[in-house]
C-alpha atoms as a PDB file:
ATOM      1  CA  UNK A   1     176.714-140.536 125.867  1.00  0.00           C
ATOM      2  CA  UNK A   2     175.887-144.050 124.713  1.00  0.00           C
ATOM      3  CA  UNK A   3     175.594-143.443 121.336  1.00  0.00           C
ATOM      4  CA  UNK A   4     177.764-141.578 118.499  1.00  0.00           C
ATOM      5  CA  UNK A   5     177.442-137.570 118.457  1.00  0.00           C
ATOM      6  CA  UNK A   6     174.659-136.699 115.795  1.00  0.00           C
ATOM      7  CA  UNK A   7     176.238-133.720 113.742  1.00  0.00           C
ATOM      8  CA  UNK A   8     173.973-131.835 111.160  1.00  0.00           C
ATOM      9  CA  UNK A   9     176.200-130.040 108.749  1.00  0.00           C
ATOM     10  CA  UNK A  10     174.339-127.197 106.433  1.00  0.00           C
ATOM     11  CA  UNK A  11     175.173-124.822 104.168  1.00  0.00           C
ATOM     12  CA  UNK A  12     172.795-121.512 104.606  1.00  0.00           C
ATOM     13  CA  UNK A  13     171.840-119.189 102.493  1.00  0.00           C
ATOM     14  CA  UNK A  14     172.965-118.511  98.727  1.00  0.00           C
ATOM     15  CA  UNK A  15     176.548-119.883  99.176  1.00  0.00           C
ATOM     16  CA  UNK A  16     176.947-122.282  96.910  1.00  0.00           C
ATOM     17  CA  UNK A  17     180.636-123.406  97.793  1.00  0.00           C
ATOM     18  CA  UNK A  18     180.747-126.484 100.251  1.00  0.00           C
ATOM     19  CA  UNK A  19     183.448-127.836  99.407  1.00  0.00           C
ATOM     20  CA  UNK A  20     184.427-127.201 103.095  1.00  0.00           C
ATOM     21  CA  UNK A  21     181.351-128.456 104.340  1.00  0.00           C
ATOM     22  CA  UNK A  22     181.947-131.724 103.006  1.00  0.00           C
ATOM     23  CA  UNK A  23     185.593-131.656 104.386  1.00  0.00           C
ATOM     24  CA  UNK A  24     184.177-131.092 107.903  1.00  0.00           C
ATOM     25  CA  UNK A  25     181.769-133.626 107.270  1.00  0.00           C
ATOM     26  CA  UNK A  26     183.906-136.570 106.178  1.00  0.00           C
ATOM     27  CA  UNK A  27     186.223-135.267 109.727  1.00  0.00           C
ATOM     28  CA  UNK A  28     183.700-135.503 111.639  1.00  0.00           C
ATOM     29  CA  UNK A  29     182.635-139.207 110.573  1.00  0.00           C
ATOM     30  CA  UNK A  30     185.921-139.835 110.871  1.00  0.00           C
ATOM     31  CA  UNK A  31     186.276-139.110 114.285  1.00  0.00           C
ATOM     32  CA  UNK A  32     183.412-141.189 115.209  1.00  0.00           C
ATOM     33  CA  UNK A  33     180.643-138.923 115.207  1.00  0.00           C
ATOM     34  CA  UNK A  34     177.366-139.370 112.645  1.00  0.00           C
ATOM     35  CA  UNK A  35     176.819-136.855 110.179  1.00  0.00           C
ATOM     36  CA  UNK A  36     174.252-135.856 108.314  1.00  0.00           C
ATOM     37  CA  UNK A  37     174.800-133.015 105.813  1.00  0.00           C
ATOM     38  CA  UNK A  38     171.750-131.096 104.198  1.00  0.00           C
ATOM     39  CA  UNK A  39     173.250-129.549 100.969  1.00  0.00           C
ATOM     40  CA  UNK A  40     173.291-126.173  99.291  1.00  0.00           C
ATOM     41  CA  UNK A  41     171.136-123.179  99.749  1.00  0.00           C
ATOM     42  CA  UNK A  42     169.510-124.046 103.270  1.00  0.00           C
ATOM     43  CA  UNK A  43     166.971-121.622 104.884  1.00  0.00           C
ATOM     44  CA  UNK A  44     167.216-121.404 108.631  1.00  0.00           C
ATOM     45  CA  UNK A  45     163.738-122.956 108.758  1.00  0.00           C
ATOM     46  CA  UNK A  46     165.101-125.779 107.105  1.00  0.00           C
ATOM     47  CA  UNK A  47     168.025-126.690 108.783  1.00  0.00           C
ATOM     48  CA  UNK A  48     166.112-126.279 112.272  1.00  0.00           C
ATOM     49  CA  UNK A  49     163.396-128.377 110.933  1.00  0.00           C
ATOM     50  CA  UNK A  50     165.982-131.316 109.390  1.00  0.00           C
ATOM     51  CA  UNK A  51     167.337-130.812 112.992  1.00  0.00           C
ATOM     52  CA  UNK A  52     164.268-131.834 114.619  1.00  0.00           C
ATOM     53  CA  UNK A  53     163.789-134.896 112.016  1.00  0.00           C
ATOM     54  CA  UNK A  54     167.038-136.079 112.638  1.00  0.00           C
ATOM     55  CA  UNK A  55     167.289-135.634 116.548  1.00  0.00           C
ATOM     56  CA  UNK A  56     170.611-134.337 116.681  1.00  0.00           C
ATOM     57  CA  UNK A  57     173.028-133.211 118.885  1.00  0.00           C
ATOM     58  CA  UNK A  58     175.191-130.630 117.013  1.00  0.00           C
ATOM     59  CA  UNK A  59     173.852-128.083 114.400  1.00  0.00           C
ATOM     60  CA  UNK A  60     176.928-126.863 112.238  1.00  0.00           C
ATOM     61  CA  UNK A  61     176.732-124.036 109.653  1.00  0.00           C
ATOM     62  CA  UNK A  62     179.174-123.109 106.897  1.00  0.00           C
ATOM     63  CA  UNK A  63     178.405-119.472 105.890  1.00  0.00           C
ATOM     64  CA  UNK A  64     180.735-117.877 103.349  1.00  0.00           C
ATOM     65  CA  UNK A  65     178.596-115.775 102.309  1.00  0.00           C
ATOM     66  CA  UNK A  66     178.546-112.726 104.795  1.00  0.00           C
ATOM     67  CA  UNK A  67     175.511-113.934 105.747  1.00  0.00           C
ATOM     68  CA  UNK A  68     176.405-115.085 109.404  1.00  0.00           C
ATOM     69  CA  UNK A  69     174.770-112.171 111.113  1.00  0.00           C
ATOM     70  CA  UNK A  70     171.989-112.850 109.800  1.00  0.00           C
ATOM     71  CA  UNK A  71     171.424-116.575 109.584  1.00  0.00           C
ATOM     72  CA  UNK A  72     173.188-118.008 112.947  1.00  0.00           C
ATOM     73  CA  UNK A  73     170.623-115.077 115.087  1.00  0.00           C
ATOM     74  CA  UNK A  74     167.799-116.243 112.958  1.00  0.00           C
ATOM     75  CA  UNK A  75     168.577-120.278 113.545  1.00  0.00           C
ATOM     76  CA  UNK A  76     169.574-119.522 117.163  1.00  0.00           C
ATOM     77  CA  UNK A  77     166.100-118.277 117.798  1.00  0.00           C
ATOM     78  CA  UNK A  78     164.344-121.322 115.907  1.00  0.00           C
ATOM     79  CA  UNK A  79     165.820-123.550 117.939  1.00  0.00           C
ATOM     80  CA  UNK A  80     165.362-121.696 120.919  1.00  0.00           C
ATOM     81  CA  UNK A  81     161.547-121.894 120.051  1.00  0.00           C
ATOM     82  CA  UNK A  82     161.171-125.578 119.381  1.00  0.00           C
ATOM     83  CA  UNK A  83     162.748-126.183 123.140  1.00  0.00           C
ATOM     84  CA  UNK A  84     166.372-127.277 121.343  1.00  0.00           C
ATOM     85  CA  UNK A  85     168.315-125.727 124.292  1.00  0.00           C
ATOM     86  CA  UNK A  86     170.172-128.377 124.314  1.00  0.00           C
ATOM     87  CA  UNK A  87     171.467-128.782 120.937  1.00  0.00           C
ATOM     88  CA  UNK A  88     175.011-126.786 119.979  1.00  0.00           C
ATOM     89  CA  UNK A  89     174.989-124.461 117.381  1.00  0.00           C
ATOM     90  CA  UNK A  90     178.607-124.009 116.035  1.00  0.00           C
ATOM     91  CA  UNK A  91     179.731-123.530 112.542  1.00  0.00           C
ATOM     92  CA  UNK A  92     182.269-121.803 110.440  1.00  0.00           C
ATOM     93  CA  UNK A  93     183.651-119.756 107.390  1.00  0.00           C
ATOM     94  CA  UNK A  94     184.705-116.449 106.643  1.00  0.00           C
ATOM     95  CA  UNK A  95     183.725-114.131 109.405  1.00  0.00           C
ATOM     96  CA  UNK A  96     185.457-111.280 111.591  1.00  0.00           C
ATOM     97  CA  UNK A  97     187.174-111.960 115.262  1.00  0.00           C
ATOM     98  CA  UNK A  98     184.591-108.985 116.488  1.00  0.00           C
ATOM     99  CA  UNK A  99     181.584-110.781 114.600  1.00  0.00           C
ATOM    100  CA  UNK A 100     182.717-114.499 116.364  1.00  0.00           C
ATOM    101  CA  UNK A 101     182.604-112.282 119.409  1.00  0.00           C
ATOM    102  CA  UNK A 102     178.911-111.147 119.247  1.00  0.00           C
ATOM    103  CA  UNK A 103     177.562-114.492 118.084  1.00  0.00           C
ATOM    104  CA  UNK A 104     179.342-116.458 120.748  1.00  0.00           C
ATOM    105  CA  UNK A 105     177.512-113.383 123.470  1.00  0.00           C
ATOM    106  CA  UNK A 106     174.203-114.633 122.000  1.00  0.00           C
ATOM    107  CA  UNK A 107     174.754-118.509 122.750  1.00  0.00           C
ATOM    108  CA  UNK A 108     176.557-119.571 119.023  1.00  0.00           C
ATOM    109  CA  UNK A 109     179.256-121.904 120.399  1.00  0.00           C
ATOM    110  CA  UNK A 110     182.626-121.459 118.603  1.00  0.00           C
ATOM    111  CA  UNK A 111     182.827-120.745 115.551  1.00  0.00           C
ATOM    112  CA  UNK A 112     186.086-121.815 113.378  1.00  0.00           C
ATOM    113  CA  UNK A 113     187.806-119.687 109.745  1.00  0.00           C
ATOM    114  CA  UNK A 114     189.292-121.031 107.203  1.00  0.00           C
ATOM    115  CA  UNK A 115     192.262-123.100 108.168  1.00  0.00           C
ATOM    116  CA  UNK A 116     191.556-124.470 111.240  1.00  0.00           C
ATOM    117  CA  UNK A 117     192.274-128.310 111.706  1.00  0.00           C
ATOM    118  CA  UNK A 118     189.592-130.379 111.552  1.00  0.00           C
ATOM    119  CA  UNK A 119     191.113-132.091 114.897  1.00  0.00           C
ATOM    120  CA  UNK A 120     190.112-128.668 117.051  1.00  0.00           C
ATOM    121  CA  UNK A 121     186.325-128.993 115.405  1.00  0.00           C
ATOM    122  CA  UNK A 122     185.946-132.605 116.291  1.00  0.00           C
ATOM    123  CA  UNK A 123     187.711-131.661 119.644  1.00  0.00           C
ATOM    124  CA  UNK A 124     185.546-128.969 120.444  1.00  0.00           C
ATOM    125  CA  UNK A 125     182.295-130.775 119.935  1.00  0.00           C
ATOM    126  CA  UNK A 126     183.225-133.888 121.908  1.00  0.00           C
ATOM    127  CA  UNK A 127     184.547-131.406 125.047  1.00  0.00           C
ATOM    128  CA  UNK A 128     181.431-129.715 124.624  1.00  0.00           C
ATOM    129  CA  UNK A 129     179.394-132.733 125.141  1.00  0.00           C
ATOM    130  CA  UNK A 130     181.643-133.738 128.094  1.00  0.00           C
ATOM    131  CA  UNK A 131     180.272-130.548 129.922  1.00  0.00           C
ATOM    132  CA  UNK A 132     176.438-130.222 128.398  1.00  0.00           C
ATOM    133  CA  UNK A 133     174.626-133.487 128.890  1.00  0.00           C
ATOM    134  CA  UNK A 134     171.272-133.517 126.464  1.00  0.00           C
ATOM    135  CA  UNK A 135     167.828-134.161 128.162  1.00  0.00           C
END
């Protein structure tokens, strides 16, 4: 890829902690990549739509609200309809090995809890894109 990895971070839903989001964020710039990071209280619409806008490469969702199976099926299949097979959906928060398991059958790449380094995000998405070129 010629150009930096564009990263949209969002927070979905009524969770209105991002704290985390922002952590991820600031890693993720710091490991080269541009981010561009959507605020509180996204709908799935949204963040699919701001994903279109923005062209990028990575969609990544905080949910720590319970919400994930819900809101990752839901954006999964927005992007699936606008042709953005291409695009990784990944994310993170507080969310059950089992539930991780079921999104990642449905095409969610991984998905990351609460104390993972911010090293194994950023290395995940750059391996990803090593193996998945865009079109």
């Amino acid at each position: 890829m010629d150009r930096p990895i564009r990263v949209l971070i969002a927070k979905a839903g009524l969770d209105g902690h991002d704290r985390g989001a922002k952590v991820i964020a600031a890693a993720l710039r710091d490991a080269g990549m541009e981010v561009i990071y959507t605020g509180l209280r996204q709908t799935p619409e949204m963040i699919v739509e701001a994903a279109l806008q923005e062209d990028v490469d990575v969609i990544g969702i905080s949910m720590l609200s319970g919400a994930h199976m819900t809101i990752f099926p839901k954006v999964l299949e927005l992007m699936r309809g606008r042709g953005m097979d291409d695009v990784l959906l990944t994310g993170g928060g507080i969310m059950s090995d089992a539930d991780i398991e079921d999104l990642k059958k449905i095409g969610v790449g991984d998905l990351f809890t609460p104390g993972a380094p911010t090293t194994a995000i950023s290395s995940y998405i750059k391996e990803w894109f090593q193996t998945h070129e865009r079109v």
